[in-house]
Protein backbone atom coordinates (compact mmCIF):
# COMPACT_ATOMS: atom_id res chain seq x y z
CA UNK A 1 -0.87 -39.55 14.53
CA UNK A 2 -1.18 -43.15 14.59
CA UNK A 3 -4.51 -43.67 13.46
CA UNK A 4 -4.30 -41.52 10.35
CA UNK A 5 -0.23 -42.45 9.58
CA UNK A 6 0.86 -43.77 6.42
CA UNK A 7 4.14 -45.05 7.76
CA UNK A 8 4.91 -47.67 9.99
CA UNK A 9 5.06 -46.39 13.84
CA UNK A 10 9.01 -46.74 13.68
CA UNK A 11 9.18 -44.30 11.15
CA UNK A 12 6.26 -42.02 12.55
CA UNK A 13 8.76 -39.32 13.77
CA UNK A 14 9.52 -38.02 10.14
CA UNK A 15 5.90 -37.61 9.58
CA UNK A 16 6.22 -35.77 12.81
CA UNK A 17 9.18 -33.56 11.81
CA UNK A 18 7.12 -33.31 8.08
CA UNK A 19 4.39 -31.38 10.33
CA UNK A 20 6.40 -29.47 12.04
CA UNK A 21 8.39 -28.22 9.10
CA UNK A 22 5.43 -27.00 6.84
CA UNK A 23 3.29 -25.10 10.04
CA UNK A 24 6.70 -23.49 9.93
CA UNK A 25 6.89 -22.83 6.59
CA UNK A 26 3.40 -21.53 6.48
CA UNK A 27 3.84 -19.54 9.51
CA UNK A 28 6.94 -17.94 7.44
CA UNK A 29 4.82 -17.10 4.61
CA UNK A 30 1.43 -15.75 6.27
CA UNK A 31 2.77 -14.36 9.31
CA UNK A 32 4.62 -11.23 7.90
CA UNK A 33 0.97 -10.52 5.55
CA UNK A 34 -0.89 -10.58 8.51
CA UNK A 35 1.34 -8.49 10.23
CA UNK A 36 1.06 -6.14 7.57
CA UNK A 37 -2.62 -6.17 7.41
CA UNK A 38 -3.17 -5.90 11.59
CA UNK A 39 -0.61 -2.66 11.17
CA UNK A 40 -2.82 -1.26 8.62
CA UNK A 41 -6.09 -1.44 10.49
CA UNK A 42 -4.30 -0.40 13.47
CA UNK A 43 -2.79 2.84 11.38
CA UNK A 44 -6.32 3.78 9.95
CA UNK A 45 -8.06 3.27 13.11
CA UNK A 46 -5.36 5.49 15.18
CA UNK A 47 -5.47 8.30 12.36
CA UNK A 48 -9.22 7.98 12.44
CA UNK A 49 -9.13 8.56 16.24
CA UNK A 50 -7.49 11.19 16.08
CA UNK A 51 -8.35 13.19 13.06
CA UNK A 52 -10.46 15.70 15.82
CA UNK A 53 -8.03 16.24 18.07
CA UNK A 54 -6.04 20.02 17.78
CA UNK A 55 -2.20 19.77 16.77
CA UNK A 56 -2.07 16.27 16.66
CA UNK A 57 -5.03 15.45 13.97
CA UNK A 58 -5.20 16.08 10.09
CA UNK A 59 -8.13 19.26 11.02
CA UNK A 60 -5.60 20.88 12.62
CA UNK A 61 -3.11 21.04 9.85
CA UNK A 62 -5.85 21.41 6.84
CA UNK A 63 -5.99 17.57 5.68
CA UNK A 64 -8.65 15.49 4.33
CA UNK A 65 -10.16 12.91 6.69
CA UNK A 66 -8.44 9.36 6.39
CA UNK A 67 -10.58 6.99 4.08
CA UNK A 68 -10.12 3.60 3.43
CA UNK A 69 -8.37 2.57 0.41
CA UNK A 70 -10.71 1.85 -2.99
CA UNK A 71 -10.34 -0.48 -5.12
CA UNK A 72 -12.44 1.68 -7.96
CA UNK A 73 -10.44 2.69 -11.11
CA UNK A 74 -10.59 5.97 -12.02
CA UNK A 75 -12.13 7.19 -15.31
CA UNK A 76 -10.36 7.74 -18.64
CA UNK A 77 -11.81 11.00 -18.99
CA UNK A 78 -10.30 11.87 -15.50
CA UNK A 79 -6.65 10.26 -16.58
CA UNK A 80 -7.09 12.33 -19.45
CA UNK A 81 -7.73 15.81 -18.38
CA UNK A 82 -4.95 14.74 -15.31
CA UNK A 83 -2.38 14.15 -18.07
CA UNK A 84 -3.51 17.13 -19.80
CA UNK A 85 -3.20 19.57 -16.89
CA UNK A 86 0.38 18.00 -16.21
CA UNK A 87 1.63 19.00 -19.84
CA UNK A 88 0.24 22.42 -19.21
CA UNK A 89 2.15 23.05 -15.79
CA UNK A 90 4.98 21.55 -17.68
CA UNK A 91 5.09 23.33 -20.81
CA UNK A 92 4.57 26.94 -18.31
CA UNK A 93 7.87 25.71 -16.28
CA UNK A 94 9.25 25.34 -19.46
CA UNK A 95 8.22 28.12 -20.96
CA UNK A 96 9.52 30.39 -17.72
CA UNK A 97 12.76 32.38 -18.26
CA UNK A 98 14.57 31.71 -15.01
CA UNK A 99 18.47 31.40 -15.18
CA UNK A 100 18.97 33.59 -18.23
CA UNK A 101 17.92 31.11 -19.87
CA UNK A 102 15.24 31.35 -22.88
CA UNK A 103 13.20 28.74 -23.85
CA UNK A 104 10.35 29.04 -25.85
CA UNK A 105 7.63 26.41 -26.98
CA UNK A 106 6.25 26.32 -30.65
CA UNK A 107 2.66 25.16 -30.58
CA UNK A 108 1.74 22.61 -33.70
């Protein structure tokens, strides 16, 4: 550190302990995102491995294959008819006796 120092070599150790403090400080910040991210690829490789395998894999039990995540956003038209098909299951529950209870929906 000597060559490169700003302070006089009596006072190097606080550029020292400076060092030392933001690689820790970094560390802090980065390490639990990369943790996160190695986990992830770990996850999707492990559920990719074993999507084949009976009892254990998503075939077995009837579930799409694992895809990565995308980062596409989905059409209004799709949001649309999605909303729309929610208000329809919701105004059937609604419109359901169950309980003794009557409800009924008046379409404007």
């Amino acid at each position: 550190m000597a060559w490169f120092s700003i302070l006089p070599e009596s006072l190097a150790f606080i550029e020292t302990l400076l060092v030392r403090f933001f690689l820790i400080l970094g560390i802090l910040v980065i390490g639990p995102w990369a943790l996160l991210i190695i986990y992830d690829m770990i996850l999707y490789i492990f559920r990719t491995a074993t999507y084949e395998i009976p009892y254990i894999g998503g075939r077995a039990r009837n579930r799409p294959r694992p895809r990565a995540p995308s980062l596409r956003v989905p059409a209004a038209v799709e949001a649309v008819e999605a909303a729309e098909d929610t208000v329809e299951g919701l105004k059937k529950r609604l419109g359901s006796t169950s309980h003794g209870d009557h409800v009924t929906i008046e379409h404007d």
